[in-house]
Protein backbone atom coordinates (compact mmCIF):
# COMPACT_ATOMS: atom_id res chain seq x y z
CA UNK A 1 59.66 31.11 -152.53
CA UNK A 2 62.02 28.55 -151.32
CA UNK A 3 64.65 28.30 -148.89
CA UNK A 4 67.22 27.67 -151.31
CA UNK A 5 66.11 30.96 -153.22
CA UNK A 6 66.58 33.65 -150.27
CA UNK A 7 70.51 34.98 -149.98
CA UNK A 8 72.15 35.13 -147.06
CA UNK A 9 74.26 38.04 -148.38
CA UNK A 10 73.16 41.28 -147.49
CA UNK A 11 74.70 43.94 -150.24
CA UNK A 12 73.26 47.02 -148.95
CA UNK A 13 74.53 46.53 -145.52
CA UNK A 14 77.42 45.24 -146.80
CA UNK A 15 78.17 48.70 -148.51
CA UNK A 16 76.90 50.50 -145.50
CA UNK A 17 79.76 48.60 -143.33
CA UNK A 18 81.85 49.43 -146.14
CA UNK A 19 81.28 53.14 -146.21
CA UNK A 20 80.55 54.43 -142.36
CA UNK A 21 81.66 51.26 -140.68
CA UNK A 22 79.67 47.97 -138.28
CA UNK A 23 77.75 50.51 -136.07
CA UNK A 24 76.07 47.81 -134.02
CA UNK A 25 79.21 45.90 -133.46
CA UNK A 26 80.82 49.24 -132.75
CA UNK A 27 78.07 49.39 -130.09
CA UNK A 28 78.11 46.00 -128.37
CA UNK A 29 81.70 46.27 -127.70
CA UNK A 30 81.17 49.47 -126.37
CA UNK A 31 78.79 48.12 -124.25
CA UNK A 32 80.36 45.31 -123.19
CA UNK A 33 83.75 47.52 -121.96
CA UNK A 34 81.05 49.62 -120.04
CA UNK A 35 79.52 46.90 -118.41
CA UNK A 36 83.55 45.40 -117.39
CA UNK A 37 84.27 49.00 -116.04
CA UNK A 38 80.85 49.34 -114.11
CA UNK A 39 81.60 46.08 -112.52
CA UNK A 40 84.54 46.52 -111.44
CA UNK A 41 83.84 50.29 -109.97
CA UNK A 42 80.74 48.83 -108.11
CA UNK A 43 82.69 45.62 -106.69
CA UNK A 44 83.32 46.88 -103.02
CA UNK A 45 84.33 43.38 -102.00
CA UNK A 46 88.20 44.83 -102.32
CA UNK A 47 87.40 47.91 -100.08
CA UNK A 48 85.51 45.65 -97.31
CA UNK A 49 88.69 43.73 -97.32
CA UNK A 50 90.89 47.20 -97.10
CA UNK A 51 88.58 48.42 -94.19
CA UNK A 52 88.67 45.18 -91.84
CA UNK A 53 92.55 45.28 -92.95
CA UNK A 54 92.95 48.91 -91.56
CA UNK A 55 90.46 48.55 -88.22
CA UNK A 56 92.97 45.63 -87.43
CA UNK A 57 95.86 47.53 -87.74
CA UNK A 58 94.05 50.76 -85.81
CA UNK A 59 95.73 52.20 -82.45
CA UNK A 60 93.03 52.25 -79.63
CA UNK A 61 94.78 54.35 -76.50
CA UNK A 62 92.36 51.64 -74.15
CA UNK A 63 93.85 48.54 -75.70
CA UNK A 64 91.67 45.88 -77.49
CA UNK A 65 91.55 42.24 -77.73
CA UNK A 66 89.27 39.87 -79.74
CA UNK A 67 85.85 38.01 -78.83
CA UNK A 68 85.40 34.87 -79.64
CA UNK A 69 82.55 35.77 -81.50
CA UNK A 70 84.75 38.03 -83.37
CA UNK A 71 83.52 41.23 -81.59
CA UNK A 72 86.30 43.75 -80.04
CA UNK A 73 86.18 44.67 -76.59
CA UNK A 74 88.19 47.29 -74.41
CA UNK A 75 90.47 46.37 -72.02
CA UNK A 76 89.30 46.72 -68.48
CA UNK A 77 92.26 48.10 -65.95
């Protein structure tokens, strides 16, 4: 059998598609908008951001003033 002889259709599927509809394509872009929404509920680099935001903003009753290194301190009186 030669190249030339073997179809690149594919009725059966074809009619399958036709009838119940692409299941696997159905599936990958299922997949693929579970895999967007799992990355984007597991990317915590937003809520490390929030965090350092909001302990920046935080009242301390002592007083606080940055390291250099980048450390917080209390104020001595």
């Amino acid at each position: 059998m030669s190249t030339s002889a073997i179809s690149t259709t594919t009725p059966i599927y074809d009619l399958l598609v036709q009838e119940r509809g692409d299941a696997p394509a159905e599936a990958r872009t299922a997949a693929h908008q579970t895999q967007d929404r799992a990355r984007q509920m597991l990317d915590w680099s937003s809520g490390r951001v929030a965090a350092a935001q909001r302990e920046e903003r935080a009242f301390s009753a002592f007083g606080r003033s940055g390291d250099d290194d980048g450390r917080v301190q209390a104020l001595l009186m």
